[in-house]
C-alpha atoms as a PDB file:
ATOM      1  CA  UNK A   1     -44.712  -4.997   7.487  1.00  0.00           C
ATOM      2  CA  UNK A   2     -40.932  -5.218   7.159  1.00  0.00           C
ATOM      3  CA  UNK A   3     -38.483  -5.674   4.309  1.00  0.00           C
ATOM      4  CA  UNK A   4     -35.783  -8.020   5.199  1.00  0.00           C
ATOM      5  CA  UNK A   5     -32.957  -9.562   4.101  1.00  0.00           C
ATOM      6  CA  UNK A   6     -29.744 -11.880   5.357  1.00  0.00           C
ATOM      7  CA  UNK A   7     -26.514 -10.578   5.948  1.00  0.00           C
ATOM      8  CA  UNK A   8     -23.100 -11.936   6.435  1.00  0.00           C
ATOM      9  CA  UNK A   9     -20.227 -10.129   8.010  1.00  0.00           C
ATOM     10  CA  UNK A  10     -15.841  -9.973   7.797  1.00  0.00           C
ATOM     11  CA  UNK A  11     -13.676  -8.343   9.773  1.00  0.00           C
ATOM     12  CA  UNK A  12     -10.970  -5.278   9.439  1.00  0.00           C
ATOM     13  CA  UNK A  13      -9.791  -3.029  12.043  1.00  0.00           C
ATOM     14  CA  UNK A  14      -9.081   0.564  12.496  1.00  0.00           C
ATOM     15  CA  UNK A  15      -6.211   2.417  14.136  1.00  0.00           C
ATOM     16  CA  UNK A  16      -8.614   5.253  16.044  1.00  0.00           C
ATOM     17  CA  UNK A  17     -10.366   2.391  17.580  1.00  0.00           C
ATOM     18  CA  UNK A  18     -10.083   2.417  21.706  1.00  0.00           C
ATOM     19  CA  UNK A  19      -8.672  -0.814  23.066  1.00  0.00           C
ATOM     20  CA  UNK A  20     -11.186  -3.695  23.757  1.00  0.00           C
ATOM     21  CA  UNK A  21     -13.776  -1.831  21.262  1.00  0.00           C
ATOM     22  CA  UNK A  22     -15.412  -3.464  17.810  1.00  0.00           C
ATOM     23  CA  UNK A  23     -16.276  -0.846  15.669  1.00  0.00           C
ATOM     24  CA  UNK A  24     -18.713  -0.730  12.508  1.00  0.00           C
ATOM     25  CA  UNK A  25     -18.925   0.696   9.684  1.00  0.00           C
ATOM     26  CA  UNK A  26     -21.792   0.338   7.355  1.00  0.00           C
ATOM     27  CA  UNK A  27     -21.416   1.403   3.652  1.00  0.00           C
ATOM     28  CA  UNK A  28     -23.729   1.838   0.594  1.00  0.00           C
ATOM     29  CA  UNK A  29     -23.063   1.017  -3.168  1.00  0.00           C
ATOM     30  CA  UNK A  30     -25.524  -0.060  -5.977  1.00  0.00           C
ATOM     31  CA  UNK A  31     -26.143  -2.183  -9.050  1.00  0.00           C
ATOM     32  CA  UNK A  32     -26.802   0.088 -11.895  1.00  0.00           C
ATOM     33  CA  UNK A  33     -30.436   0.665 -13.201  1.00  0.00           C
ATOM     34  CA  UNK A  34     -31.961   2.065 -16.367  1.00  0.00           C
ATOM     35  CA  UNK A  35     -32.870   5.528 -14.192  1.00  0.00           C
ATOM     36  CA  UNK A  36     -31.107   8.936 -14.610  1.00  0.00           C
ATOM     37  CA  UNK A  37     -31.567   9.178 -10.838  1.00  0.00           C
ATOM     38  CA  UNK A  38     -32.583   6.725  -7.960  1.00  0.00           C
ATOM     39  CA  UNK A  39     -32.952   9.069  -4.833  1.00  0.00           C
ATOM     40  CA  UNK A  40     -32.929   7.213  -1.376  1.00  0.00           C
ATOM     41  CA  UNK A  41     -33.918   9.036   1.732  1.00  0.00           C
ATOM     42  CA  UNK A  42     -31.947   7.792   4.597  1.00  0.00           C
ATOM     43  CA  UNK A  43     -32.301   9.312   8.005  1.00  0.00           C
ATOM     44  CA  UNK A  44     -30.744   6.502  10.524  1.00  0.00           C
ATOM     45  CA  UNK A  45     -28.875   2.990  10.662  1.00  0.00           C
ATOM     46  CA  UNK A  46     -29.731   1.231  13.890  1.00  0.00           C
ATOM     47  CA  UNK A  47     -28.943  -2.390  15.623  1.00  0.00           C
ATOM     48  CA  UNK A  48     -30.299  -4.546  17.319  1.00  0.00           C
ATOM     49  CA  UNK A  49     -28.399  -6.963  19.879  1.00  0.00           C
ATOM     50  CA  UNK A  50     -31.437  -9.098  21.057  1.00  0.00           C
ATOM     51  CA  UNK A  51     -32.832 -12.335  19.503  1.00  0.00           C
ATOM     52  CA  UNK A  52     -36.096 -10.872  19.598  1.00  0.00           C
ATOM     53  CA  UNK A  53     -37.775  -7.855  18.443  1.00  0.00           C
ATOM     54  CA  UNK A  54     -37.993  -5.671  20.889  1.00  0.00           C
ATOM     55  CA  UNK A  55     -38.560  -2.452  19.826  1.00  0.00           C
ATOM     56  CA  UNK A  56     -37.025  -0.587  22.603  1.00  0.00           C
ATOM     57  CA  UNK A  57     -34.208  -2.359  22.001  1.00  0.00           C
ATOM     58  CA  UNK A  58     -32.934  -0.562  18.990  1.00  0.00           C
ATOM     59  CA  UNK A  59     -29.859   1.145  18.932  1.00  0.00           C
ATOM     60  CA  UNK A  60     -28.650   4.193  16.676  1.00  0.00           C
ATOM     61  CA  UNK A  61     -25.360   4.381  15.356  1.00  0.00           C
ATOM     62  CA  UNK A  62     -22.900   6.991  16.591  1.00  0.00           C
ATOM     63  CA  UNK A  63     -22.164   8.581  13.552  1.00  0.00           C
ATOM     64  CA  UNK A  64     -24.402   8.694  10.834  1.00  0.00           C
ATOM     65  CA  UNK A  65     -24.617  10.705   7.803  1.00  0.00           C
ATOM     66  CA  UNK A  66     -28.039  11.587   7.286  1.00  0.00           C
ATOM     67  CA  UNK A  67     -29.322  12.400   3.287  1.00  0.00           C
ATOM     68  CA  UNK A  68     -31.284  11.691  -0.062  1.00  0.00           C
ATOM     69  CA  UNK A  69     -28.714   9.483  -1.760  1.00  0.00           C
ATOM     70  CA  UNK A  70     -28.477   8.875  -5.413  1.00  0.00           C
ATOM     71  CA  UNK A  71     -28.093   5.362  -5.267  1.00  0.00           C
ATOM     72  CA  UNK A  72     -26.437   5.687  -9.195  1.00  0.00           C
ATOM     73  CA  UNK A  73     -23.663   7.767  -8.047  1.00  0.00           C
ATOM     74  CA  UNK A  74     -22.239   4.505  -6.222  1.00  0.00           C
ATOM     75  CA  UNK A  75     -22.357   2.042  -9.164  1.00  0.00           C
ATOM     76  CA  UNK A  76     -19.456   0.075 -10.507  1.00  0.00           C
ATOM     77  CA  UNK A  77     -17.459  -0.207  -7.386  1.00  0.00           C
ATOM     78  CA  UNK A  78     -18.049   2.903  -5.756  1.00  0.00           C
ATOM     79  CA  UNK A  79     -19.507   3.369  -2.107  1.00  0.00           C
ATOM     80  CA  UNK A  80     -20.116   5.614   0.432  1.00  0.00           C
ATOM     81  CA  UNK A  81     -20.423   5.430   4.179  1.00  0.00           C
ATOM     82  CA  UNK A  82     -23.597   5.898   5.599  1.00  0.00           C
ATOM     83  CA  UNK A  83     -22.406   5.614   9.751  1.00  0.00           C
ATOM     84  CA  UNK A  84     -20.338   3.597  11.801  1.00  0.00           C
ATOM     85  CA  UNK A  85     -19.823   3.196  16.007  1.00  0.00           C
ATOM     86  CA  UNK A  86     -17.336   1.755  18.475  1.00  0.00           C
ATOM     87  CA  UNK A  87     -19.618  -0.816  19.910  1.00  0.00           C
ATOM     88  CA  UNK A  88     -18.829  -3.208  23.056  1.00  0.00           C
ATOM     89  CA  UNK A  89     -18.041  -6.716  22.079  1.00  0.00           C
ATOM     90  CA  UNK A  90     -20.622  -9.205  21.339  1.00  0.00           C
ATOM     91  CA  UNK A  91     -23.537 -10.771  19.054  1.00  0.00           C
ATOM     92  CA  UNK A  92     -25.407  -8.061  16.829  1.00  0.00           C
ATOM     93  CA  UNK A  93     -28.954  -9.535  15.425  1.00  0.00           C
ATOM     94  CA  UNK A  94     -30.058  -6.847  12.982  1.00  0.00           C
ATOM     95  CA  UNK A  95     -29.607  -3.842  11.240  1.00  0.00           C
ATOM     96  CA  UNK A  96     -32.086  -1.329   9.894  1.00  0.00           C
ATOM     97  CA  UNK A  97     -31.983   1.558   8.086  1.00  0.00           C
ATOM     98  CA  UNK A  98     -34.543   4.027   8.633  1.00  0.00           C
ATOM     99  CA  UNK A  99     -36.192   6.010   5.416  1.00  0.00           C
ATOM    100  CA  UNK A 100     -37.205   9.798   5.300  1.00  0.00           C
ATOM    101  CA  UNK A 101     -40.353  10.953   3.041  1.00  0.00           C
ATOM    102  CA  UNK A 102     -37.811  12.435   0.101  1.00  0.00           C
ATOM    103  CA  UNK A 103     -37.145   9.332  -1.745  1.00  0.00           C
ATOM    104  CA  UNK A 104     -37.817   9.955  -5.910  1.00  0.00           C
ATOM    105  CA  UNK A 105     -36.764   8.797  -9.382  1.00  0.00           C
ATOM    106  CA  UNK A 106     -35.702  10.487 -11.990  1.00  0.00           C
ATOM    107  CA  UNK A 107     -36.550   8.414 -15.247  1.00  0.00           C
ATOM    108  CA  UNK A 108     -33.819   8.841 -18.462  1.00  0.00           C
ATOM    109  CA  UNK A 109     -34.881  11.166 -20.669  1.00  0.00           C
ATOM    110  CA  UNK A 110     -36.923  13.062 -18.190  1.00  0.00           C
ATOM    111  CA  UNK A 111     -35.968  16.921 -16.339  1.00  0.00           C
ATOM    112  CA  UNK A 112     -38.428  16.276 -13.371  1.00  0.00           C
ATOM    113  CA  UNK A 113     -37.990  13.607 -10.336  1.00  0.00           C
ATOM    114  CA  UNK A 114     -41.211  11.429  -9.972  1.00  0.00           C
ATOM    115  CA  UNK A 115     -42.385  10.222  -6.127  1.00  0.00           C
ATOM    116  CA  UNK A 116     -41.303   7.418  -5.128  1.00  0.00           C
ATOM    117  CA  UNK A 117     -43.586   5.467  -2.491  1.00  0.00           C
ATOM    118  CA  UNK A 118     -42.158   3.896   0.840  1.00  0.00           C
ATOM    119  CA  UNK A 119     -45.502   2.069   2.466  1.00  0.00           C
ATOM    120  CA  UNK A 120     -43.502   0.625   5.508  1.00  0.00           C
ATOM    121  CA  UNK A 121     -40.480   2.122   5.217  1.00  0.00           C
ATOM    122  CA  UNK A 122     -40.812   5.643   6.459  1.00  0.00           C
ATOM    123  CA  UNK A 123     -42.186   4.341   9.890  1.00  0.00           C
ATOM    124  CA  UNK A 124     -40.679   0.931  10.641  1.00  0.00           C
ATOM    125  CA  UNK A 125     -37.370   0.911   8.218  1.00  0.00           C
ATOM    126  CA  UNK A 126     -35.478  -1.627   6.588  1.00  0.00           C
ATOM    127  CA  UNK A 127     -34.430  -4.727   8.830  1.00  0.00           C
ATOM    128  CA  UNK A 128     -31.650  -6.864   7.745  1.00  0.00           C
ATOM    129  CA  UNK A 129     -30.422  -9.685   9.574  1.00  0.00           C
ATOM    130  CA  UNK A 130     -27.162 -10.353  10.599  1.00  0.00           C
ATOM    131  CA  UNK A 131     -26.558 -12.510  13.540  1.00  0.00           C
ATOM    132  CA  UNK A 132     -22.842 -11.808  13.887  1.00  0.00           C
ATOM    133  CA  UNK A 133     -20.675 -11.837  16.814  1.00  0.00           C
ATOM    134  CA  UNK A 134     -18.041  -8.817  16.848  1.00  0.00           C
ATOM    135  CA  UNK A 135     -14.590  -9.520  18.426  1.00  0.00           C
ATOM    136  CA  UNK A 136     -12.908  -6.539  20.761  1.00  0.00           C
ATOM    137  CA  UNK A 137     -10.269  -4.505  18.312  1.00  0.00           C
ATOM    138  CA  UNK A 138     -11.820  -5.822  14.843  1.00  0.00           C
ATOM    139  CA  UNK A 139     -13.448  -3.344  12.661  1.00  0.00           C
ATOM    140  CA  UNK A 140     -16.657  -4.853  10.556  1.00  0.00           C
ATOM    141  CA  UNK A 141     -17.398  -3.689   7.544  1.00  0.00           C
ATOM    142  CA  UNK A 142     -21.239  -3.920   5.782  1.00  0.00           C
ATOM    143  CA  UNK A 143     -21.475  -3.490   2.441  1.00  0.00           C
ATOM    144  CA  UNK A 144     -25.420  -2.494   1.377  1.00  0.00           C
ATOM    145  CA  UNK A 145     -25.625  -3.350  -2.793  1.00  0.00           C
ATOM    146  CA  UNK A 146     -29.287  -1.857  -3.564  1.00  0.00           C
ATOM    147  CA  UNK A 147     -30.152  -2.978  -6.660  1.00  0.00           C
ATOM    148  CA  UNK A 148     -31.575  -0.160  -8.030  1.00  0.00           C
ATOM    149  CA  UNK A 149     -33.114  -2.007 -11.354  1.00  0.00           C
ATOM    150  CA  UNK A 150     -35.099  -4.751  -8.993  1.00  0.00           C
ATOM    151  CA  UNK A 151     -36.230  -2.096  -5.947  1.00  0.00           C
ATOM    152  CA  UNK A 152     -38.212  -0.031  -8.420  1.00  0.00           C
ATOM    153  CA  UNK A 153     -42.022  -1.501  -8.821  1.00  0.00           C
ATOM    154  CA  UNK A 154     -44.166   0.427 -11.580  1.00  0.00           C
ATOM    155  CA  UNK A 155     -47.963   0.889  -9.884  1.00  0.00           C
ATOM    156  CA  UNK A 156     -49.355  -0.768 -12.917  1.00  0.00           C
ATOM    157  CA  UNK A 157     -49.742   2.321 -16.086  1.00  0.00           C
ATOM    158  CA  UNK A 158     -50.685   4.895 -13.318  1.00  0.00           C
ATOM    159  CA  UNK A 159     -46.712   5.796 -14.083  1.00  0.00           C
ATOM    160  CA  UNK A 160     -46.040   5.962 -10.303  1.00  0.00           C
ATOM    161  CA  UNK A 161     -43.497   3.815  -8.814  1.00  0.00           C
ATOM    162  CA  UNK A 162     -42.842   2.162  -5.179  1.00  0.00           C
ATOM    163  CA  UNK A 163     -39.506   2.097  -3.810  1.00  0.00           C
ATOM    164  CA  UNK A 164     -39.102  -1.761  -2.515  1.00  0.00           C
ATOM    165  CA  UNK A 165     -35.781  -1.873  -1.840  1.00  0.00           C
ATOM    166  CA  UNK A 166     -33.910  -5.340  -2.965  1.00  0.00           C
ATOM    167  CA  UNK A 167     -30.217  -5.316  -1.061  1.00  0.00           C
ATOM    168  CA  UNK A 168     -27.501  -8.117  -1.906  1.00  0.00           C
ATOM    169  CA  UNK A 169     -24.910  -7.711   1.087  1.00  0.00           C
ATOM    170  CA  UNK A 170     -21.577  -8.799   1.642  1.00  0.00           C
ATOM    171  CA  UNK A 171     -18.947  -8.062   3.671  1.00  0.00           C
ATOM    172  CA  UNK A 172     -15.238  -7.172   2.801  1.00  0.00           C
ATOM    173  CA  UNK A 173     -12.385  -8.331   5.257  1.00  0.00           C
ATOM    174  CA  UNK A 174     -10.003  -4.957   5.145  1.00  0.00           C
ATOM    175  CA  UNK A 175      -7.234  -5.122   7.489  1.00  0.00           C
ATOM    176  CA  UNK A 176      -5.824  -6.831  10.772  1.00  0.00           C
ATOM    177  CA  UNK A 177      -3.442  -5.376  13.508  1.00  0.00           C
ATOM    178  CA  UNK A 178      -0.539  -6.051  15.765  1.00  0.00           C
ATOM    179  CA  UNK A 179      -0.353  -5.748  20.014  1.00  0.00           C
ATOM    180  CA  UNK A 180       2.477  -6.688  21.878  1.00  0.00           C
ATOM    181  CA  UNK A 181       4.794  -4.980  24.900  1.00  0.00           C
ATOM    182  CA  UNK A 182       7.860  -3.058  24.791  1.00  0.00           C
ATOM    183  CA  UNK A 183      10.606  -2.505  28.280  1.00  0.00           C
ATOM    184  CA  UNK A 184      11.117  -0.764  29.895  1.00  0.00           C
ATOM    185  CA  UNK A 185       8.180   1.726  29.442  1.00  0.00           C
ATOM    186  CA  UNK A 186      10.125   4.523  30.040  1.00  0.00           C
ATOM    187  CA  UNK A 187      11.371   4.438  26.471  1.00  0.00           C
ATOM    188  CA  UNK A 188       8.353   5.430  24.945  1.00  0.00           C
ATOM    189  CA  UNK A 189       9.060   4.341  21.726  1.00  0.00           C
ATOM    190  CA  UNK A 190       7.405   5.723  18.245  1.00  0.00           C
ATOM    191  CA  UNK A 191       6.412   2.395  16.368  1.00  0.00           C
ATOM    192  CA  UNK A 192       6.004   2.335  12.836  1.00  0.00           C
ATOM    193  CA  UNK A 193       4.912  -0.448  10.645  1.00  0.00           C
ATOM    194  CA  UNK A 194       6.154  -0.804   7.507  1.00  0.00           C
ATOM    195  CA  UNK A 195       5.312  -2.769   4.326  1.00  0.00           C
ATOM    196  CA  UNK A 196       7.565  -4.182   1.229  1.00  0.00           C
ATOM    197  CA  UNK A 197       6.192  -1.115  -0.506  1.00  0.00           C
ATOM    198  CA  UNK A 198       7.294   0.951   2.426  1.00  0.00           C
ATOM    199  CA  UNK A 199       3.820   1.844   3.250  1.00  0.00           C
ATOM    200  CA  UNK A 200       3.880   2.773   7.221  1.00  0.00           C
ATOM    201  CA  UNK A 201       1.533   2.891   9.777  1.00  0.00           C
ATOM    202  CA  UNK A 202       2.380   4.378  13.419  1.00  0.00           C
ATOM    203  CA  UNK A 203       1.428   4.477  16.630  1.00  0.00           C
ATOM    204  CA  UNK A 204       2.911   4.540  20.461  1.00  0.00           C
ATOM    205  CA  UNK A 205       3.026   2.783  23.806  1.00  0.00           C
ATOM    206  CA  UNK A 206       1.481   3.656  26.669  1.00  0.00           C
ATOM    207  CA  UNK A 207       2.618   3.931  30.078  1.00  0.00           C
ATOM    208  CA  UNK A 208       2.711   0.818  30.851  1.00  0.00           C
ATOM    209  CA  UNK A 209       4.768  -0.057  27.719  1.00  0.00           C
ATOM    210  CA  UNK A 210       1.771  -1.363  25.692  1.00  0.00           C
ATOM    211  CA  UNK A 211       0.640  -0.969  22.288  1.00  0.00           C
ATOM    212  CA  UNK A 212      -2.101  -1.438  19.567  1.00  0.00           C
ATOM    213  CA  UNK A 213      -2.277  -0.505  16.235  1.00  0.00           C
ATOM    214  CA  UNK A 214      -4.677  -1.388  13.868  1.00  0.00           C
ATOM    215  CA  UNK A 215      -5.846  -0.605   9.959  1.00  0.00           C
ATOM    216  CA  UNK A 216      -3.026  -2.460   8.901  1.00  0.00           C
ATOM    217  CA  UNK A 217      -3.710  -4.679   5.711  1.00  0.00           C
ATOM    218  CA  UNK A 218      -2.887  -8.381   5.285  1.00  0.00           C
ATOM    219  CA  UNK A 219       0.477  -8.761   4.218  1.00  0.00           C
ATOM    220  CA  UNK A 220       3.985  -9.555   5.855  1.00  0.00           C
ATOM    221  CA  UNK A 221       5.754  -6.587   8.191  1.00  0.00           C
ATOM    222  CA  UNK A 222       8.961  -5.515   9.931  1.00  0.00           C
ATOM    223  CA  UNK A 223       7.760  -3.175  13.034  1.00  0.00           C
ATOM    224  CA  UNK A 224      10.625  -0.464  13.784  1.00  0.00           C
ATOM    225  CA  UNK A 225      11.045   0.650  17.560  1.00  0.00           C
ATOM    226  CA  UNK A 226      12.367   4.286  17.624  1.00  0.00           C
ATOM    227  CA  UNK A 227      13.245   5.633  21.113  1.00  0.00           C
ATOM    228  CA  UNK A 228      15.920   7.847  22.867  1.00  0.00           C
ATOM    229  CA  UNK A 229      19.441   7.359  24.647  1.00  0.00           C
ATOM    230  CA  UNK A 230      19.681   5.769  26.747  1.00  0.00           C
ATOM    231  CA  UNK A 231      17.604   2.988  24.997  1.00  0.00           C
ATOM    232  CA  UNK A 232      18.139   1.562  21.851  1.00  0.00           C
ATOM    233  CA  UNK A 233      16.038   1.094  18.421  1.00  0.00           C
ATOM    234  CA  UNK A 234      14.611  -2.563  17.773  1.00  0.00           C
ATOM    235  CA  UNK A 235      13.532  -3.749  14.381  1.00  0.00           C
ATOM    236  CA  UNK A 236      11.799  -7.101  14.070  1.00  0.00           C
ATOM    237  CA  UNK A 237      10.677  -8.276  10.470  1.00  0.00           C
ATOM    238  CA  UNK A 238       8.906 -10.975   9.274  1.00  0.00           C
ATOM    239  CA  UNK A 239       5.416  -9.950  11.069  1.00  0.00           C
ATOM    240  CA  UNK A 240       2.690 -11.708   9.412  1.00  0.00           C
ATOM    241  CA  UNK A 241      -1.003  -9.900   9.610  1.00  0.00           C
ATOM    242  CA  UNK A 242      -4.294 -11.324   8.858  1.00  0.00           C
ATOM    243  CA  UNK A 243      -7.258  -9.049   7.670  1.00  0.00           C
ATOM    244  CA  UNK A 244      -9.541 -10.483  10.807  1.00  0.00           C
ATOM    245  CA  UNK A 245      -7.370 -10.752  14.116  1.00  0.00           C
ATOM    246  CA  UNK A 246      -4.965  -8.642  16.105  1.00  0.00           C
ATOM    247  CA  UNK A 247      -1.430 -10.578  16.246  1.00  0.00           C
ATOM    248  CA  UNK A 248       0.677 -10.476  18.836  1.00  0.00           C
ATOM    249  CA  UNK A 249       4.146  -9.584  19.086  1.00  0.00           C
ATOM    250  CA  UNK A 250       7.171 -10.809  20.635  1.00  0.00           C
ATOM    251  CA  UNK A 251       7.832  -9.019  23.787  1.00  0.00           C
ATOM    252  CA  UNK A 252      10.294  -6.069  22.945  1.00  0.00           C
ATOM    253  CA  UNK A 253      13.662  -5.523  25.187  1.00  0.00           C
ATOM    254  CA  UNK A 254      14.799  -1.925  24.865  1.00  0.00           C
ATOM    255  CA  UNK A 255      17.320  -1.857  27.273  1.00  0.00           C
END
């Protein structure tokens, strides 16, 4: 038996992406319960790409970060990631998260951590659908709210307790990017990216004159070409970023 849930996904992007990439980052944070602790065992996030379920067809996450979580230490707006991967571009189905044996609760007023009972999730972990296609050079971002108040079960007054987790899940759009071309490549310009705050982001071309920087927050932008004699320095303003695309910039004439 499975636990599932639905899903829904937004886009942001990150700079340490590599061209033509998505990338994914799933993240934890809870609805406060009446507990002193809620301790959640999680040893890997996997997805799936198929419409079935094939089991073979599972695939674990790049970087994960294995551990017994607290689920209380990530109430009122906090979070933590739990993995993320550069994946190829394309329709993900589901996620699950796969539970260890050293999940316990703490109740208030108590020194000692009580059991807490997984039936089906230490050997076939927590699916959760999401049936969302990820665009090259957009980062997604999955937020996982347990509720830790509603995933607790009493086993009637044996005062054990089953962990069945109950996960509201939303995503949060974070940032966009910008692309473009600058010539000649030779001038190797630094780029930076600069806000009405004067928050900057940087990055360079390539050899062939080409660029892509990403992690870069909705807003309006002037991009600032810096480069050596005997080129000269560009500045174009009025660069408007989204939170889910890559926009494209006018072609850039060093010369």
């Amino acid at each position: 038996m499975l636990w599932t849930a639905a899903v829904g996904f937004a886009a942001c992007s990150d700079e340490n992406d590599p061209a033509g990439s998505s990338r994914m980052e799933v993240r934890l944070t809870d609805a406060p319960g009446d507990y002193a602790e809620v301790n959640v065992d999680i040893r890997s996030v996997q997805i799936h790409r198929e419409a079935n379920d094939d089991e073979a067809s599972w695939e674990t996450l790049e970087t994960i970060h294995p551990g017994v979580y607290n689920l209380l230490d990530f109430a009122n707006g906090r979070d933590t990631l739990l993995a993320s991967a550069n994946l190829p571009a394309g329709r993900i189905s589901q996620i699950r998260l796969v539970l260890g044996n050293n999940n316990s609760l703490k109740l208030k007023g108590e020194t000692a951590t009580r059991p807490l009972t997984t039936p089906s999730g230490q050997t076939s972990g927590l699916k959760l659908q999401i049936n969302a296609d990820l665009v090259a050079d957009v980062t997604y971002r999955l937020l996982l709210d347990f509720d830790a108040a509603k995933s607790i079960v009493p086993r009637g007054n044996s005062g054990q307790y089953n962990l069945k987790p109950v996960i509201r899940t939303f995503a949060e759009a974070i940032a966009g990017g910008i692309k473009g071309t600058v010539t000649p490549a030779d001038a190797k310009p630094g780029i930076l990216v600069i806000s009405a705050a004067n928050d900057t982001i940087g990055g360079f071309t390539d050899d062939a004159g080409r660029y892509l920087i990403k992690g870069i927050p909705a807003g309006t932008y002037k991009v600032q070409f810096s480069t050596a004699a005997p080129y000269q320095n560009k500045e174009l303003s009025n660069i408007m970023v989204t939170n889910n695309a890559i926009t494209e910039v006018p072609a850039v004439d060093l010369n």
